[in-house]
C-alpha atoms as a PDB file:
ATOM      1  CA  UNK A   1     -11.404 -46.275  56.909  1.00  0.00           C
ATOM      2  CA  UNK A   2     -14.187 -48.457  55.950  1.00  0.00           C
ATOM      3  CA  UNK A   3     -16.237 -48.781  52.760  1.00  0.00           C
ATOM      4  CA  UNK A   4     -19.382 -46.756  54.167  1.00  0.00           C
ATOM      5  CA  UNK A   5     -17.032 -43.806  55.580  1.00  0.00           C
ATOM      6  CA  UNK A   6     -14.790 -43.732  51.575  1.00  0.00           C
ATOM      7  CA  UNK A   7     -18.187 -43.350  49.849  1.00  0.00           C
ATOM      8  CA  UNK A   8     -19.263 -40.557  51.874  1.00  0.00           C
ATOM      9  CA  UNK A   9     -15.847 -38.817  51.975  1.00  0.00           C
ATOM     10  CA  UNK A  10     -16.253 -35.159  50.306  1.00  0.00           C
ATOM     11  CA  UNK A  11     -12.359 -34.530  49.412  1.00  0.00           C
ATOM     12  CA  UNK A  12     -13.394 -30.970  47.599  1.00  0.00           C
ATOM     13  CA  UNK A  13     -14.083 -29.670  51.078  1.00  0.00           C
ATOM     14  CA  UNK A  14     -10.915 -28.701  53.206  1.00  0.00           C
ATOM     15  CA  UNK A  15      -9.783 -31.390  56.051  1.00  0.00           C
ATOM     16  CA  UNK A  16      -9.044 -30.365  59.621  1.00  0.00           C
ATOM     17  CA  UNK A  17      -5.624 -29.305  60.432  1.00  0.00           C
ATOM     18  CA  UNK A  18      -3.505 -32.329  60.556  1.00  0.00           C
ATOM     19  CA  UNK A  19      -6.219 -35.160  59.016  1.00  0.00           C
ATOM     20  CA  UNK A  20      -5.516 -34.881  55.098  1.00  0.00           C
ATOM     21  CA  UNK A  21      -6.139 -38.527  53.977  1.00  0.00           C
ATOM     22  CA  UNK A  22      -2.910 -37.933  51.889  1.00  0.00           C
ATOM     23  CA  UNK A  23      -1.044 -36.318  54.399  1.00  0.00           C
ATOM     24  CA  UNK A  24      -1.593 -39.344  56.903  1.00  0.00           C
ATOM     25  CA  UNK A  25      -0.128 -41.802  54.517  1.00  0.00           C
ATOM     26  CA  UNK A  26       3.509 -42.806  55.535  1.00  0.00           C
ATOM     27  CA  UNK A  27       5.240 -43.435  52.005  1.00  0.00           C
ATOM     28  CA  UNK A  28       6.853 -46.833  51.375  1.00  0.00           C
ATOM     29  CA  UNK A  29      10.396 -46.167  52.181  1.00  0.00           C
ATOM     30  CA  UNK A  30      11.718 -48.262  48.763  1.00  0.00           C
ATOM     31  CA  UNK A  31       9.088 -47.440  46.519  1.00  0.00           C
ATOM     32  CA  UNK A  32      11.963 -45.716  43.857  1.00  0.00           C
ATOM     33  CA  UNK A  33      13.643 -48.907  43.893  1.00  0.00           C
ATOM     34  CA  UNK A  34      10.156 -50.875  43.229  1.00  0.00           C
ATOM     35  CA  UNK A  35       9.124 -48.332  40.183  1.00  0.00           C
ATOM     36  CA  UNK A  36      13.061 -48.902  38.766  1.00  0.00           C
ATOM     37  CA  UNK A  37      12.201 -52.996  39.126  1.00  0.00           C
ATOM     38  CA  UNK A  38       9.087 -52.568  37.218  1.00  0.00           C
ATOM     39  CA  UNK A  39       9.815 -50.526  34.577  1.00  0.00           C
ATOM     40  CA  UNK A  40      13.060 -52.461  33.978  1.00  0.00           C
ATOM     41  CA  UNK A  41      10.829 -56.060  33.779  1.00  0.00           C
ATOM     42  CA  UNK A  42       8.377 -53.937  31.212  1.00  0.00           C
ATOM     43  CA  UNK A  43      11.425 -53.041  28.830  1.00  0.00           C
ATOM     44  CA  UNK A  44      12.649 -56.692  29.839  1.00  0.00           C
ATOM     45  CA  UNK A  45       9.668 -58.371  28.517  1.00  0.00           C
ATOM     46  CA  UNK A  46       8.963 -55.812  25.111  1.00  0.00           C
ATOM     47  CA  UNK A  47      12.777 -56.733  24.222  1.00  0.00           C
ATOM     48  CA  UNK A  48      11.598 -60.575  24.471  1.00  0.00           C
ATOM     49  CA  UNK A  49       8.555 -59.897  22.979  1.00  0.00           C
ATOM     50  CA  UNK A  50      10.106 -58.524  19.906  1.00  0.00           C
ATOM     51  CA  UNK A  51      12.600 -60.849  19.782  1.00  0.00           C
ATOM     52  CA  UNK A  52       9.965 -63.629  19.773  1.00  0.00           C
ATOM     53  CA  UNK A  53       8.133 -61.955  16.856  1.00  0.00           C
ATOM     54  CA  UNK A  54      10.963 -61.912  14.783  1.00  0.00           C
ATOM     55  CA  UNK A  55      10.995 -65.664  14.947  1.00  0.00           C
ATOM     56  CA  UNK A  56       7.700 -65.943  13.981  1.00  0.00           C
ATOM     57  CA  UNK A  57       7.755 -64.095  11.420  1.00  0.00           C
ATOM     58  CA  UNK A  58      10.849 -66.100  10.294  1.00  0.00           C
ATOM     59  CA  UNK A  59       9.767 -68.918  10.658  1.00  0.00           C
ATOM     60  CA  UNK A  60       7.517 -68.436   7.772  1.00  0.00           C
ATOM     61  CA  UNK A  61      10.402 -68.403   5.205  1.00  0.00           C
ATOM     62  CA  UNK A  62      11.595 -71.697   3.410  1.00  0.00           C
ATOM     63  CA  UNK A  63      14.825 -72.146   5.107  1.00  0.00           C
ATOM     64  CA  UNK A  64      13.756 -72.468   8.712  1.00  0.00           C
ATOM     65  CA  UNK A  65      13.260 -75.983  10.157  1.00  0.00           C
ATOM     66  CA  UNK A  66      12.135 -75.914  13.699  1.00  0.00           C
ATOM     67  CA  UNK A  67      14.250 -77.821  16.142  1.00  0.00           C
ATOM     68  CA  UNK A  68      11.696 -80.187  17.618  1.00  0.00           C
ATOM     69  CA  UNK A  69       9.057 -82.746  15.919  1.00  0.00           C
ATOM     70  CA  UNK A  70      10.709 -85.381  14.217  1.00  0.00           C
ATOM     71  CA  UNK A  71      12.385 -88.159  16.619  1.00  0.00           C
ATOM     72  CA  UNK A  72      16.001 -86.719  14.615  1.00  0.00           C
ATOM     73  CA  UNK A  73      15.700 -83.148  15.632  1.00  0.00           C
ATOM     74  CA  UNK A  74      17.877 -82.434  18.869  1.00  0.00           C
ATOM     75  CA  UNK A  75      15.244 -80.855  20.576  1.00  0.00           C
ATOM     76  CA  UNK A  76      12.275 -83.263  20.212  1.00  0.00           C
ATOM     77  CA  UNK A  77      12.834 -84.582  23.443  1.00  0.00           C
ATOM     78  CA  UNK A  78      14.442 -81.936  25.337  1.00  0.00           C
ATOM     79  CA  UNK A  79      15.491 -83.711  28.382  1.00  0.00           C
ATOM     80  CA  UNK A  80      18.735 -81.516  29.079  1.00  0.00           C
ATOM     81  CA  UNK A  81      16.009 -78.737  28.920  1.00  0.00           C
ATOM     82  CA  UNK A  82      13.790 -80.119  31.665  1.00  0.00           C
ATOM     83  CA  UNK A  83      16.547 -80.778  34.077  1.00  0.00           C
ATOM     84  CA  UNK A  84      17.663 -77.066  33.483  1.00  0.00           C
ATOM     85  CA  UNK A  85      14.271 -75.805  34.211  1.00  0.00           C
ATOM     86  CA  UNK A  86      14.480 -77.671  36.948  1.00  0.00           C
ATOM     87  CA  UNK A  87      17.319 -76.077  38.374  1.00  0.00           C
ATOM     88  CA  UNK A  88      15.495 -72.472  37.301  1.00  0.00           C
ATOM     89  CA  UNK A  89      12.738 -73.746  39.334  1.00  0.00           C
ATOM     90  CA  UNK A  90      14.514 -74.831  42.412  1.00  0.00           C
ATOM     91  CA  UNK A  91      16.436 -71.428  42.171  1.00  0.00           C
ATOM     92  CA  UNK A  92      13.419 -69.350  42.548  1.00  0.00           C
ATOM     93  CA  UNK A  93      11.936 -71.485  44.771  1.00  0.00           C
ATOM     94  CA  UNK A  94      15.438 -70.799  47.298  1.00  0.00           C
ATOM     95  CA  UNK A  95      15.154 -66.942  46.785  1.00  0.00           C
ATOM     96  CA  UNK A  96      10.912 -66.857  48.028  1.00  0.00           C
ATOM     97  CA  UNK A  97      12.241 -69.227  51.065  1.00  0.00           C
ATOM     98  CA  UNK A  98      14.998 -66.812  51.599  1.00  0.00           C
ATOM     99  CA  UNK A  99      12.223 -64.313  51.694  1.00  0.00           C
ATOM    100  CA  UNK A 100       9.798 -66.094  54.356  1.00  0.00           C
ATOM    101  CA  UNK A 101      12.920 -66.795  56.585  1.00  0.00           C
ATOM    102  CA  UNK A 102      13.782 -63.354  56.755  1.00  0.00           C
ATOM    103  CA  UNK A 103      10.718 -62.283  57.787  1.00  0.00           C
ATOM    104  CA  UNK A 104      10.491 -64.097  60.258  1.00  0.00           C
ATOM    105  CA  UNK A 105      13.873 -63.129  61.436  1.00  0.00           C
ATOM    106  CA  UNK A 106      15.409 -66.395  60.858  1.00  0.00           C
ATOM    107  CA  UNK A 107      18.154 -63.883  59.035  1.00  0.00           C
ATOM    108  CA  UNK A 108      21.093 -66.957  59.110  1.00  0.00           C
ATOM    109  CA  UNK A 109      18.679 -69.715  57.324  1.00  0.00           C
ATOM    110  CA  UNK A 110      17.897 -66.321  54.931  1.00  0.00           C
ATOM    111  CA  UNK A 111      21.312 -66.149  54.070  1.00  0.00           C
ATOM    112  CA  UNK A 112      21.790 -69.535  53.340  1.00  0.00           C
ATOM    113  CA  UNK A 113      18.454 -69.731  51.123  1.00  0.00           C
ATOM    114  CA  UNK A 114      19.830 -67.056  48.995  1.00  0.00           C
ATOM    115  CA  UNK A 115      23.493 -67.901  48.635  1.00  0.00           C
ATOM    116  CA  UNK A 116      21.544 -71.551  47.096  1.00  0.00           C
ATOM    117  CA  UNK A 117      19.806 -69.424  44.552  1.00  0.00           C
ATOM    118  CA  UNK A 118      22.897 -67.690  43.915  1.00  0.00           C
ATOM    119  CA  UNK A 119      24.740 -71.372  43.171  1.00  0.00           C
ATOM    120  CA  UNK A 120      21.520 -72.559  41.372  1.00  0.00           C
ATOM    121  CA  UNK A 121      21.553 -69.615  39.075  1.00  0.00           C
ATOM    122  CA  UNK A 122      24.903 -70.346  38.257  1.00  0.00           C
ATOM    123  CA  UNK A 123      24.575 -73.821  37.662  1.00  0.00           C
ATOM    124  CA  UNK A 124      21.648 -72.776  35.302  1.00  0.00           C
ATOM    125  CA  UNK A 125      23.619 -70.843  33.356  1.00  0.00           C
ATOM    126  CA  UNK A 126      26.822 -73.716  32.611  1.00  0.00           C
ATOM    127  CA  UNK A 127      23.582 -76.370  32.031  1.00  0.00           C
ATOM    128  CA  UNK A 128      22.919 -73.791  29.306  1.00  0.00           C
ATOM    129  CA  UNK A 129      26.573 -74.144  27.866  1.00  0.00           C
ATOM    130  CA  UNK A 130      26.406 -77.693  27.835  1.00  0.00           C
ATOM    131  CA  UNK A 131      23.581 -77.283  25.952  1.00  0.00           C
ATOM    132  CA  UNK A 132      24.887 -75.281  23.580  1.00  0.00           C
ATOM    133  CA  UNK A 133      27.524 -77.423  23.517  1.00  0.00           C
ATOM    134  CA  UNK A 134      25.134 -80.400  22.689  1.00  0.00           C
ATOM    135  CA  UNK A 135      23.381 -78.696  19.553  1.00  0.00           C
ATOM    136  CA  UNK A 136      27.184 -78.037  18.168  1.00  0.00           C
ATOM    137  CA  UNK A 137      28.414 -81.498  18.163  1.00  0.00           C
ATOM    138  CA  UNK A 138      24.952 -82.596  16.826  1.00  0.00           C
ATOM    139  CA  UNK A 139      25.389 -80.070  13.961  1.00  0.00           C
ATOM    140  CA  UNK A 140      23.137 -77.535  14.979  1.00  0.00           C
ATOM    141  CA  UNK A 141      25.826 -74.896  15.593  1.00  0.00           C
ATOM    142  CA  UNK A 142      25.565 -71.127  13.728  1.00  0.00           C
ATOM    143  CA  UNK A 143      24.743 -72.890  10.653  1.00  0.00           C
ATOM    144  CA  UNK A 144      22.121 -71.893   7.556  1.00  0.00           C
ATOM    145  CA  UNK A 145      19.055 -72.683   9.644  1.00  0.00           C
ATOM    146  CA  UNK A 146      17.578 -69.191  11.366  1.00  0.00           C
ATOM    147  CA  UNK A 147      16.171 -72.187  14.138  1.00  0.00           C
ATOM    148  CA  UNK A 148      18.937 -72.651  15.668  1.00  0.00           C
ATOM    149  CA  UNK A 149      20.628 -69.232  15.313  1.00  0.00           C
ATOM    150  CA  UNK A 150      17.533 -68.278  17.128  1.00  0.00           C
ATOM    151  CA  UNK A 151      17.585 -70.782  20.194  1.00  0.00           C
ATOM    152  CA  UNK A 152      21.206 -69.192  20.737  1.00  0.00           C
ATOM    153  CA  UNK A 153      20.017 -65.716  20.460  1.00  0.00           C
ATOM    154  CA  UNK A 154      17.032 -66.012  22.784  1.00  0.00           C
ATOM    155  CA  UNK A 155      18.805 -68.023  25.372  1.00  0.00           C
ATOM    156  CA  UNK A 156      21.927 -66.202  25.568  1.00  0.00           C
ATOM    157  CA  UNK A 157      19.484 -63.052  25.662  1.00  0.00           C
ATOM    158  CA  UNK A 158      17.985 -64.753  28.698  1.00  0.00           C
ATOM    159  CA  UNK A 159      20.825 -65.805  30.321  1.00  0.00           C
ATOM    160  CA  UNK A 160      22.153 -62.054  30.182  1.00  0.00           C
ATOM    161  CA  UNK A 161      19.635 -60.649  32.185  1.00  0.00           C
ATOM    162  CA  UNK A 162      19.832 -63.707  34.591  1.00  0.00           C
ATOM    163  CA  UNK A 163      23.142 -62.447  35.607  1.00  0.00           C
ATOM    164  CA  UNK A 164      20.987 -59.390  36.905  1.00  0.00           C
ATOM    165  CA  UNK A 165      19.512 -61.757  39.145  1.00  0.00           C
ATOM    166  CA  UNK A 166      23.217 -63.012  39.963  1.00  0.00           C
ATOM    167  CA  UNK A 167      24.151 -59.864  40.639  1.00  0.00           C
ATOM    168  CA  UNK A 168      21.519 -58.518  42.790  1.00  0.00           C
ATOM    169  CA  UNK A 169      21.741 -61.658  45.076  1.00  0.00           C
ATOM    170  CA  UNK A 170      25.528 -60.780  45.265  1.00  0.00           C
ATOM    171  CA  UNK A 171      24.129 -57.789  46.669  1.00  0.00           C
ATOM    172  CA  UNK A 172      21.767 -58.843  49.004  1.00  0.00           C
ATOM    173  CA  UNK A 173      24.531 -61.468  50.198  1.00  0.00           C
ATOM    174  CA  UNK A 174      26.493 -58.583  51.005  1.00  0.00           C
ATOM    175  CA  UNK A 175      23.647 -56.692  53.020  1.00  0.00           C
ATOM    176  CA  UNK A 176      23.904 -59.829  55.188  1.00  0.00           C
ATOM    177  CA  UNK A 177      27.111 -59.791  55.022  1.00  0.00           C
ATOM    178  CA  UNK A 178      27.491 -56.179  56.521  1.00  0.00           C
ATOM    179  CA  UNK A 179      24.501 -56.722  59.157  1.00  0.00           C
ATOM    180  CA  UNK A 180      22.260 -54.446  57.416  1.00  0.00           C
ATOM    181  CA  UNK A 181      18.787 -53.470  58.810  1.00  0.00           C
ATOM    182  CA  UNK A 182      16.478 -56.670  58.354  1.00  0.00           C
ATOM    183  CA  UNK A 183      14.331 -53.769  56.604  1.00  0.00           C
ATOM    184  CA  UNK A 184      16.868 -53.052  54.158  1.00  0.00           C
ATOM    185  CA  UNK A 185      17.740 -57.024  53.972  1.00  0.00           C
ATOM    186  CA  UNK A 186      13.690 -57.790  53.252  1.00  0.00           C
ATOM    187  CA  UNK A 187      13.732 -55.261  51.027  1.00  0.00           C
ATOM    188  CA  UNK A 188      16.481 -56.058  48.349  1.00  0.00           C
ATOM    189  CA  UNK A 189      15.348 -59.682  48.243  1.00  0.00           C
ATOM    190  CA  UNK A 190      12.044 -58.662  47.567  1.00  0.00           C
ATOM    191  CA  UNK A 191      12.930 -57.024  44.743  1.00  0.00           C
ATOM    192  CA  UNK A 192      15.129 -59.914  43.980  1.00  0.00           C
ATOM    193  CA  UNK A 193      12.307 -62.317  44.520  1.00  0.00           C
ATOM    194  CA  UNK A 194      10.182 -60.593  41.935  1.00  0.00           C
ATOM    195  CA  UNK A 195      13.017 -60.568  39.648  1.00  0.00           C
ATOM    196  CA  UNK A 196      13.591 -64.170  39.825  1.00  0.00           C
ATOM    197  CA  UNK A 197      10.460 -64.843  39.300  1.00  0.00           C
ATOM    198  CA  UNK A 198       9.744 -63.192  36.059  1.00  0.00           C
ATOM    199  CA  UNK A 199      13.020 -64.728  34.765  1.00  0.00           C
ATOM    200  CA  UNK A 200      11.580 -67.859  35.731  1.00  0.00           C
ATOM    201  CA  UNK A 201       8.369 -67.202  33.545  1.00  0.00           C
ATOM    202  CA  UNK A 202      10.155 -65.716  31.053  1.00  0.00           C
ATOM    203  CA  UNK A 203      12.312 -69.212  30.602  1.00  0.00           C
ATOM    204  CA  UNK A 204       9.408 -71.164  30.548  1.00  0.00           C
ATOM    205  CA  UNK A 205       7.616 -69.718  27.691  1.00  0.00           C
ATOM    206  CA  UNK A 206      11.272 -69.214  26.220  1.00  0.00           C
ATOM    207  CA  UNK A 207      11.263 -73.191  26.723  1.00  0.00           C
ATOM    208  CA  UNK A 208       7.783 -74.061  25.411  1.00  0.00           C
ATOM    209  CA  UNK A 209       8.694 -71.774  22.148  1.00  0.00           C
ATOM    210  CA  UNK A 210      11.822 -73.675  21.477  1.00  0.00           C
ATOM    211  CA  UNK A 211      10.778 -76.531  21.438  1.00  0.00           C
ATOM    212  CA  UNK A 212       7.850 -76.607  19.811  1.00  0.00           C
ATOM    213  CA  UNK A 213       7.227 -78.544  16.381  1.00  0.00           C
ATOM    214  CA  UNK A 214       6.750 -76.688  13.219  1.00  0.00           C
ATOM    215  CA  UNK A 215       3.216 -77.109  13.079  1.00  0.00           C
ATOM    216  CA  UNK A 216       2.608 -75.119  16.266  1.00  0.00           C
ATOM    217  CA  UNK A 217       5.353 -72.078  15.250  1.00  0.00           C
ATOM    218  CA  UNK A 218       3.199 -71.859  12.597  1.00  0.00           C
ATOM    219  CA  UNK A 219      -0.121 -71.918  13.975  1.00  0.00           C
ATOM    220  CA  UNK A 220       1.286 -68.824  16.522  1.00  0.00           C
ATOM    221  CA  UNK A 221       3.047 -67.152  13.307  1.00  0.00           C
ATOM    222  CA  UNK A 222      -0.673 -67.323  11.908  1.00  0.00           C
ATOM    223  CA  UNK A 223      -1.415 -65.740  15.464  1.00  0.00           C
ATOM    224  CA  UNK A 224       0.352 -62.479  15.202  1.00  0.00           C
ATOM    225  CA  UNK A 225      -0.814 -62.261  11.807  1.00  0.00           C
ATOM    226  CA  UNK A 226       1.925 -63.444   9.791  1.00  0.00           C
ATOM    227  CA  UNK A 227       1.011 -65.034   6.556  1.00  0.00           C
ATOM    228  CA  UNK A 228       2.796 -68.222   6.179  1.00  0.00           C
ATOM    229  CA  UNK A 229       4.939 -67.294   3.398  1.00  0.00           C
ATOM    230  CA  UNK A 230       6.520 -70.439   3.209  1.00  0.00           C
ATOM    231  CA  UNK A 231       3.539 -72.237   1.936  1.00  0.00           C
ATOM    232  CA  UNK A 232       3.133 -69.678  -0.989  1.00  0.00           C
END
């Protein structure tokens, strides 16, 4: 239907037998799955949200010292950091491949794609640990200063609901593992695709929050509206 023929369509008059517009629309076959994904990545990214305005609002109390800044801070140069969003990055990258491959029936080089994701996702998450370990031995354990108490929270938050992600590729691994449909197979890493991605994003602004000096935690604190109590 063209532009011309949807302006002049009358739908308050009754269609010919058998040529409803709404009627001749064949529904998406996965489209409950889809609506779960999205209403799950809308709770995902409210729970972030929130958690990410409790730290700015925080922040503005005397006893939090941001992590980055000053050359002695652990996280002023964050080069741990970068090489694990690298690995994010690469991971995400490996599930969309996985995607292209199998549609263009390439299913085997799919598989293979997806089980890398899989691996990088996994790798992500023990980068993390060392990480964590890192902060520890550096004194920046669960110690007085809500900073780093918070770089724990929101990461191990984040790596939580990247074991979703681990998960579902289990799953789609499995669909190629049983010679499923390549309908079904497209479809589960689709939604694993989009899922990927957003924990992707999600990391990245995770990563830019972290890290930034106190200056700039403030100036987003200031933001949302919070007054800078710490200054008072």
């Amino acid at each position: 239907m063209n532009i011309w023929q949807k302006l002049t369509d009358k739908p308050w008059l009754a269609q010919p037998e058998g040529m409803d517009p709404a009627l001749l629309q064949s529904p998406e076959p996965y489209w409950p799955e889809r609506i779960a994904l999205r209403f799950f990545l809308v709770t995902a990214s409210v729970v972030f949200s929130l958690f990410v305005m409790t730290l700015l609002g925080r922040s503005q109390l005397p006893d939090f010292h941001a992590l980055a800044g000053e050359p002695w801070l652990p996280l002023s140069e964050p080069r741990q950091l970068w090489w694990n969003s690298a690995i994010l990055l690469l991971s995400s990258i490996s599930m969309h491949l996985g995607l292209v491959f199998a549609r263009r029936s390439r299913l085997h080089q799919a598989m293979l794609a997806t089980a890398c994701s899989l691996l990088l996702m996994l790798l992500f998450l023990l980068a993390q640990y060392l990480v964590w370990q890192q902060l520890a031995f550096a004194g920046f354990g669960f110690t007085s200063n809500p900073a780093s108490n918070y770089f724990y929270l929101l990461t191990a938050v984040h790596g939580v609901h990247l074991l979703g992600g681990i998960v579902a590729a289990c799953w789609v691994l499995w669909y190629f593992w049983q010679q499923q449909a390549a309908s079904h197979i497209i479809s589960k890493l689709s939604l694993s695709v989009t899922y990927s991605h957003f924990m992707l994003v999600v990391w990245l602004l995770l990563f830019a929050l972290l890290t930034s000096p106190a200056s700039t935690i403030d100036t987003l604190a200031a933001l949302c509206g919070f007054s800078g109590g710490r200054y008072d």
